[in-house]
C-alpha atoms as a PDB file:
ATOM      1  CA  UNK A   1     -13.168 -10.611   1.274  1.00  0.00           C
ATOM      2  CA  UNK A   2     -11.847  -8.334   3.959  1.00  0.00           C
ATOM      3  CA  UNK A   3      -8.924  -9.836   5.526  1.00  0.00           C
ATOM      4  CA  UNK A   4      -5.856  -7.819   5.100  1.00  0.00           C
ATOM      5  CA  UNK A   5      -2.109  -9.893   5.836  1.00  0.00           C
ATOM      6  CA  UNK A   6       1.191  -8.399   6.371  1.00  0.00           C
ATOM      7  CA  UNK A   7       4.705 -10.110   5.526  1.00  0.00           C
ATOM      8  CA  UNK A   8       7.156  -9.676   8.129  1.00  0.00           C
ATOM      9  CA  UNK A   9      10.422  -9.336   6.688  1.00  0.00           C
ATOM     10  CA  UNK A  10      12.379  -9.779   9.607  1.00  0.00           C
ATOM     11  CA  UNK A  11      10.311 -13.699  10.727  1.00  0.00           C
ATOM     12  CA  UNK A  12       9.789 -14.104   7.334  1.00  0.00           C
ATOM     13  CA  UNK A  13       6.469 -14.697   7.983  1.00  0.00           C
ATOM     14  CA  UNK A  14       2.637 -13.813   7.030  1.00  0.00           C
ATOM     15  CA  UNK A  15       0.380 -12.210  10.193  1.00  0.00           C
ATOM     16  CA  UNK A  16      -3.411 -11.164   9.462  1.00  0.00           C
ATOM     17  CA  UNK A  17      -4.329  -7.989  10.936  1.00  0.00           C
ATOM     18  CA  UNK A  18      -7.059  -8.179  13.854  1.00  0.00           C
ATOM     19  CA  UNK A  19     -10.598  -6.902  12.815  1.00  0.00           C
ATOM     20  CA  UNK A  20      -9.582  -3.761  14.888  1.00  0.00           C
ATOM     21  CA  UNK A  21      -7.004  -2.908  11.762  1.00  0.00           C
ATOM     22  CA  UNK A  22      -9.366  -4.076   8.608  1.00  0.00           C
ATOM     23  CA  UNK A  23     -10.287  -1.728   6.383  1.00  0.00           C
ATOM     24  CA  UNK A  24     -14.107  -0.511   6.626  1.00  0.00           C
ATOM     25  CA  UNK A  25     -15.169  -0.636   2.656  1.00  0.00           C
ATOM     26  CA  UNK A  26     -14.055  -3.814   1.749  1.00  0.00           C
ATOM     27  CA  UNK A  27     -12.764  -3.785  -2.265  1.00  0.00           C
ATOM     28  CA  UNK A  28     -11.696  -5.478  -4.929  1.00  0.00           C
ATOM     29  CA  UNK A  29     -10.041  -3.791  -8.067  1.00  0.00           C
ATOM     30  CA  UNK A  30      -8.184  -0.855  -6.314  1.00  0.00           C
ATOM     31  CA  UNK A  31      -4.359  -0.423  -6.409  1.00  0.00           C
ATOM     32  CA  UNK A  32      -1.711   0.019  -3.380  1.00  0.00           C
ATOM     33  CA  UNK A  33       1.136   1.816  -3.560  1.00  0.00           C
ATOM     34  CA  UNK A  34       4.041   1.505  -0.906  1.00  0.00           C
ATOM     35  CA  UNK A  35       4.956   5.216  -0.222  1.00  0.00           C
ATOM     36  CA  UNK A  36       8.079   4.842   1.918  1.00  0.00           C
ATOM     37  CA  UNK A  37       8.864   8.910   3.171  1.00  0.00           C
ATOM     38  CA  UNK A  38       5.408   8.774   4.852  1.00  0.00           C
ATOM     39  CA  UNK A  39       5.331   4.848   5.799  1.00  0.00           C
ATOM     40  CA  UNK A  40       2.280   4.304   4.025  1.00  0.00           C
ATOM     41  CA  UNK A  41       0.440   2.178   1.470  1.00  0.00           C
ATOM     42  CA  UNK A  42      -2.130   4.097  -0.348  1.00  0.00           C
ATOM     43  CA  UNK A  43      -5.297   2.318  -1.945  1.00  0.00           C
ATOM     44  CA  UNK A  44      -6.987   4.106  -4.034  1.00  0.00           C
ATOM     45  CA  UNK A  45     -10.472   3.479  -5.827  1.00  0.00           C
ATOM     46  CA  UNK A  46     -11.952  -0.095  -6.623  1.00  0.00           C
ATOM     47  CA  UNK A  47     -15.317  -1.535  -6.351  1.00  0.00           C
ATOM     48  CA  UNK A  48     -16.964  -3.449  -3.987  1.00  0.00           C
ATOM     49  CA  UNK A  49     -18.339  -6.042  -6.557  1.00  0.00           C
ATOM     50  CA  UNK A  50     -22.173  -5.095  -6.289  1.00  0.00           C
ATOM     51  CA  UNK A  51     -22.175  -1.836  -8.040  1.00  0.00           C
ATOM     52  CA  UNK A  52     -20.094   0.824  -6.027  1.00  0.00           C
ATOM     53  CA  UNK A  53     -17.159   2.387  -7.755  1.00  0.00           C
ATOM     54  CA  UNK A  54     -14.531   4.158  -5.019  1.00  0.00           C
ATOM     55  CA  UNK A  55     -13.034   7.254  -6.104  1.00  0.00           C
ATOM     56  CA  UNK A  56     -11.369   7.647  -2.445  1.00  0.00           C
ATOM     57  CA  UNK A  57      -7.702   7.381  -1.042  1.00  0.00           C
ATOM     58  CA  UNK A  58      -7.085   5.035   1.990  1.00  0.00           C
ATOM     59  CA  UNK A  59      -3.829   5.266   3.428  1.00  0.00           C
ATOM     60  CA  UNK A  60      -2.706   1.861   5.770  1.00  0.00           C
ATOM     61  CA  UNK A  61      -0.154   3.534   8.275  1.00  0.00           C
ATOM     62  CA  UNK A  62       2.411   0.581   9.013  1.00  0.00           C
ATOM     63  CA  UNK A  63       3.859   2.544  12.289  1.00  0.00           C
ATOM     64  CA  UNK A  64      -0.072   2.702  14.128  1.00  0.00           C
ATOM     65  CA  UNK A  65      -1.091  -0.237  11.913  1.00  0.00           C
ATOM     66  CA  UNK A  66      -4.186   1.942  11.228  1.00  0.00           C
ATOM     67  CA  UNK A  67      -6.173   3.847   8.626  1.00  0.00           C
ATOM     68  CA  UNK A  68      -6.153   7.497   7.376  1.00  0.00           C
ATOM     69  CA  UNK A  69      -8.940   8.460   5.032  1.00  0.00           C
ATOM     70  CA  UNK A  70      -7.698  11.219   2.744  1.00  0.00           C
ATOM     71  CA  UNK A  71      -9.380  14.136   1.040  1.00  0.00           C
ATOM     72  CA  UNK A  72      -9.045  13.393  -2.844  1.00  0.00           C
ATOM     73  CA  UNK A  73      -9.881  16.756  -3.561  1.00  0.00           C
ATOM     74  CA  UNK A  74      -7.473  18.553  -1.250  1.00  0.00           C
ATOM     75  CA  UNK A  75      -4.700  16.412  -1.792  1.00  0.00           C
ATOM     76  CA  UNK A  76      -5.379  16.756  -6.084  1.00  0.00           C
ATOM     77  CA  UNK A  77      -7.050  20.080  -5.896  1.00  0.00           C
ATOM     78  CA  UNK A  78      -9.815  18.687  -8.113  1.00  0.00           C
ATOM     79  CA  UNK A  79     -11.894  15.915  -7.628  1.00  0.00           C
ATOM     80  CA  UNK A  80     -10.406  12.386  -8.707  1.00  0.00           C
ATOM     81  CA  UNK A  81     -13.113  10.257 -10.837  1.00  0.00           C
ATOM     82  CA  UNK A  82     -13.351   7.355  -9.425  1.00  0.00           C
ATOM     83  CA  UNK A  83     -12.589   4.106 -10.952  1.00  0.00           C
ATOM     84  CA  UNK A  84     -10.661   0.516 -10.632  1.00  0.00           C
ATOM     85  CA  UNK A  85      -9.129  -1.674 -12.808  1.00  0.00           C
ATOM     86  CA  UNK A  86      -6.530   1.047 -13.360  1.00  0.00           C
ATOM     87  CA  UNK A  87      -2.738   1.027 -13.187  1.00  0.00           C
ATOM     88  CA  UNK A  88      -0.678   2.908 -10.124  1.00  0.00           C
ATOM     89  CA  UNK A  89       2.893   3.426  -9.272  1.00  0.00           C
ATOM     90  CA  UNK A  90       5.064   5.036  -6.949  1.00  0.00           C
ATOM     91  CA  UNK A  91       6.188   8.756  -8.342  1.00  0.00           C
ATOM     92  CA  UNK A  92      10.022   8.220  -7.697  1.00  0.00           C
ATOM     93  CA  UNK A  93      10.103  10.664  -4.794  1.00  0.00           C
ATOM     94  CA  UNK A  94       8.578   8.308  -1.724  1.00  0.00           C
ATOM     95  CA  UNK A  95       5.682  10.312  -1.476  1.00  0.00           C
ATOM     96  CA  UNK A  96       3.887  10.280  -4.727  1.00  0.00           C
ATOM     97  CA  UNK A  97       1.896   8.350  -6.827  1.00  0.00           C
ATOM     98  CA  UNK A  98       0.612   8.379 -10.558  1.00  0.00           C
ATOM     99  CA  UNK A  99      -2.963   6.664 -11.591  1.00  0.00           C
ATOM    100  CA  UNK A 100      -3.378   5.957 -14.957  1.00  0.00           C
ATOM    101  CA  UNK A 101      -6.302   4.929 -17.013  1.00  0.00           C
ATOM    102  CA  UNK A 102      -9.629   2.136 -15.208  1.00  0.00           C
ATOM    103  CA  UNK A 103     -12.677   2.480 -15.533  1.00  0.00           C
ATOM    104  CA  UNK A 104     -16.180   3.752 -13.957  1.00  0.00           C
ATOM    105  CA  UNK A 105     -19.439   3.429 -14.165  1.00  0.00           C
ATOM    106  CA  UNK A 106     -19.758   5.424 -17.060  1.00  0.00           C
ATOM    107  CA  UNK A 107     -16.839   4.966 -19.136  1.00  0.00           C
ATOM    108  CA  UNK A 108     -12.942   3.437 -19.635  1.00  0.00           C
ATOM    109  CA  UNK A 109     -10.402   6.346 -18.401  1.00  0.00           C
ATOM    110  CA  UNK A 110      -7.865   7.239 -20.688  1.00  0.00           C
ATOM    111  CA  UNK A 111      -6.205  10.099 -17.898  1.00  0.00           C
ATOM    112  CA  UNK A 112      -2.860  10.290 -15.802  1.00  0.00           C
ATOM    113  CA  UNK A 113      -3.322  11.597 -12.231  1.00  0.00           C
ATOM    114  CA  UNK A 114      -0.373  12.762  -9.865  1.00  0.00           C
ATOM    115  CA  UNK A 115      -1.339  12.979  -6.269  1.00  0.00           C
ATOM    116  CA  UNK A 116       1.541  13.843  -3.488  1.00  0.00           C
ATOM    117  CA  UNK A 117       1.126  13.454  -0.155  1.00  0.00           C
ATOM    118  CA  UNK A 118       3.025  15.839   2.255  1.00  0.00           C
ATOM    119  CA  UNK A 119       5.100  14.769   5.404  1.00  0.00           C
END
């Protein structure tokens, strides 16, 4: 599936984004995170159901209504294994997010990862 739908609070309605705005690796098993200082939802990891495991960070920019591919390793400073089926929340400070735990194609993750994106 790669349709992608955003609720307008305002109509209080649902609008699917054109093909223009869909993300290019389709994925299932990732996590989003609503990062409100920068405006952003962050995906990060998942798999696209026939093998591939995503270790990357998508950011969905809801100002351009458009997508920012991130550097794991620059944002982190290390590289981030990649996984899905793992657990994310916003950090508390609107431009932060902690990953806990998933798995990949090797093994189950048992790690916490802070990664902090800068205005």
């Amino acid at each position: 599936c790669q349709d992608m739908w955003l609720f307008d609070l305002q109509a209080k309605r649902w609008r699917e984004l054109t093909e223009a705005a869909r993300p290019e690796r389709p994925r299932c098993s990732h996590t989003s995170v609503y990062l409100p200082n920068e405006n952003v939802v962050v995906f990060f990891g998942g798999w696209d159901g026939a093998g591939t495991v995503f270790g990357d960070i998508i950011c969905f920019d809801l100002t351009t209504e458009s997508w920012i591919d991130l550097d794991s390793a620059a944002i982190h400073g290390d590289h981030i294994p990649e996984r899905f089926a793992h657990v994310a929340c916003d950090d508390g400070t609107g431009n932060g997010l902690y990953i806990v735990g998933g798995v990949n194609a090797e093994k189950e993750l048992q790690d916490l990862v802070h990664i902090a994106l800068e205005d």
